[in-house]
C-alpha atoms as a PDB file:
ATOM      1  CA  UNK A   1       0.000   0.000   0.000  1.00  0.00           C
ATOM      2  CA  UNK A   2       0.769   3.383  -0.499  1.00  0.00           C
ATOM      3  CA  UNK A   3       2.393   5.957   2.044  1.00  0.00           C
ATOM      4  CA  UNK A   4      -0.689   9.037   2.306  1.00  0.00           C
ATOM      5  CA  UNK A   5       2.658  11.181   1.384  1.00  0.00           C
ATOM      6  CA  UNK A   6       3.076   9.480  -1.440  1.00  0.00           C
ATOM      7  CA  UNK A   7      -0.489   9.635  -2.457  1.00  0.00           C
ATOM      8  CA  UNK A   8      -0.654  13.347  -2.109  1.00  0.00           C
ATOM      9  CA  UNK A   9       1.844  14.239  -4.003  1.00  0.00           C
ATOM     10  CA  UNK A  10       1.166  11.912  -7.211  1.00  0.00           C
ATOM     11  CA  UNK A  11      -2.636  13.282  -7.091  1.00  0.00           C
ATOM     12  CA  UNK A  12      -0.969  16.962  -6.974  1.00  0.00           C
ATOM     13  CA  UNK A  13       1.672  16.064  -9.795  1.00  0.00           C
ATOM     14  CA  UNK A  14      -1.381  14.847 -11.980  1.00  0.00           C
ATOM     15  CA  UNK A  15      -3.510  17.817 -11.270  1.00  0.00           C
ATOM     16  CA  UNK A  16      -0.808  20.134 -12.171  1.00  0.00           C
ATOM     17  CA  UNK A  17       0.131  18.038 -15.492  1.00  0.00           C
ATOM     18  CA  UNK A  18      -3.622  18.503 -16.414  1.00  0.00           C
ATOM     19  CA  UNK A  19      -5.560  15.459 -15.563  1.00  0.00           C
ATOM     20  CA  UNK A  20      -8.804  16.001 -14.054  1.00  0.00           C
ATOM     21  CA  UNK A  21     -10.164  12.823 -14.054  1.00  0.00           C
ATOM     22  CA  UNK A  22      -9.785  10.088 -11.265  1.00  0.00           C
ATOM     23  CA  UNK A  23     -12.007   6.888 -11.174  1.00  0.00           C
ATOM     24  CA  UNK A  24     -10.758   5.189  -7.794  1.00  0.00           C
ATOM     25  CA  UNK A  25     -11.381   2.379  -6.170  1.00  0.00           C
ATOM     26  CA  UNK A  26      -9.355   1.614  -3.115  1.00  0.00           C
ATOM     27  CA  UNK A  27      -8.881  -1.648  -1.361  1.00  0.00           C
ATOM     28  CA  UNK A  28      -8.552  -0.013   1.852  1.00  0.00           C
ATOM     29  CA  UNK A  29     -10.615   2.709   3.235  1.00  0.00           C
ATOM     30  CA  UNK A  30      -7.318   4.318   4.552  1.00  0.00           C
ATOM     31  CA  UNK A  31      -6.830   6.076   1.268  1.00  0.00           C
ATOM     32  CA  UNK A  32     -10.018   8.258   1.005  1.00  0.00           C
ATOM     33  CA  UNK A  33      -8.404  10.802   3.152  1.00  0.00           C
ATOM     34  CA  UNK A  34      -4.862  11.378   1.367  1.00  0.00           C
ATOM     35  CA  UNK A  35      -6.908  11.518  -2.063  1.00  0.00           C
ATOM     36  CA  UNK A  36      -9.181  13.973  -0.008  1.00  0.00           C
ATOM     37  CA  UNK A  37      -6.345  16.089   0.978  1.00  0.00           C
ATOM     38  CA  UNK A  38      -5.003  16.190  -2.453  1.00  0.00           C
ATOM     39  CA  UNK A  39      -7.941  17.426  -4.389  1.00  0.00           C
ATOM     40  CA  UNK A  40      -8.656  19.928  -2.195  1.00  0.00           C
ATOM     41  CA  UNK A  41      -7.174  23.367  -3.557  1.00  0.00           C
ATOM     42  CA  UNK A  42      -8.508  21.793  -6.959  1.00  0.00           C
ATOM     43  CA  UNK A  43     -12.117  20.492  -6.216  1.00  0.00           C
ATOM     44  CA  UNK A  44     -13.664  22.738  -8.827  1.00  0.00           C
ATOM     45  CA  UNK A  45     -11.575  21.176 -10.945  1.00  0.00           C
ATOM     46  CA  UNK A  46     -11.607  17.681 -10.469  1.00  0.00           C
ATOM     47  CA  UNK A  47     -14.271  14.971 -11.515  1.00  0.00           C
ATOM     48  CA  UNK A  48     -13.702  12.006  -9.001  1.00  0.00           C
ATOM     49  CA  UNK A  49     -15.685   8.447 -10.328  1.00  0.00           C
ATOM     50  CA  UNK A  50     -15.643   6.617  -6.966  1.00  0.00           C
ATOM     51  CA  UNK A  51     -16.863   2.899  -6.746  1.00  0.00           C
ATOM     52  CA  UNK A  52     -20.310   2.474  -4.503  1.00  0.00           C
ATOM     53  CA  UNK A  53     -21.444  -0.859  -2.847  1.00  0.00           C
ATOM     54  CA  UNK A  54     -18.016  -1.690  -1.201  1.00  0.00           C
ATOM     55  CA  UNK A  55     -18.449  -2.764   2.073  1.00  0.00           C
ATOM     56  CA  UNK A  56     -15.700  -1.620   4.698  1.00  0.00           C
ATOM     57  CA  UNK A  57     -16.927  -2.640   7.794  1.00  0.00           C
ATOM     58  CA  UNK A  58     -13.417  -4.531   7.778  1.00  0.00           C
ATOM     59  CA  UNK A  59     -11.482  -1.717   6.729  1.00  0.00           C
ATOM     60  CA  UNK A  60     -11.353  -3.631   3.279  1.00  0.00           C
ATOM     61  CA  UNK A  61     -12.751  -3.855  -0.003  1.00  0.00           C
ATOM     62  CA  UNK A  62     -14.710  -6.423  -0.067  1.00  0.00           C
END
């Protein structure tokens, strides 16, 4: 898995390189909040396609 560090600043890198489009899916429920952090400053800007129906009671997509 991913450091949230790491996460951060390949969303930011993207962003600034003009992608604006993200369809994630995570296997942990962990990485909401680095992507969240991230997108931020650029939420006007940014279309997020996010899976629905995972279940993370466990902490894990399931």
């Amino acid at each position: 898995m991913s450091e949230p560090a790491e996460i951060e600043r390949t969303v930011e890198a993207a962003i600034e390189a003009g992608i604006n489009h993200f369809d994630y899916v995570t296997t942990n429920d962990k990485l909401f909040e680095p992507m969240a952090r991230a997108i931020r400053r650029h939420r006007a800007e940014v279309h997020l396609q996010v899976h629905l129906g995972v279940d993370y009671r466990g902490h894990e997509y399931a």
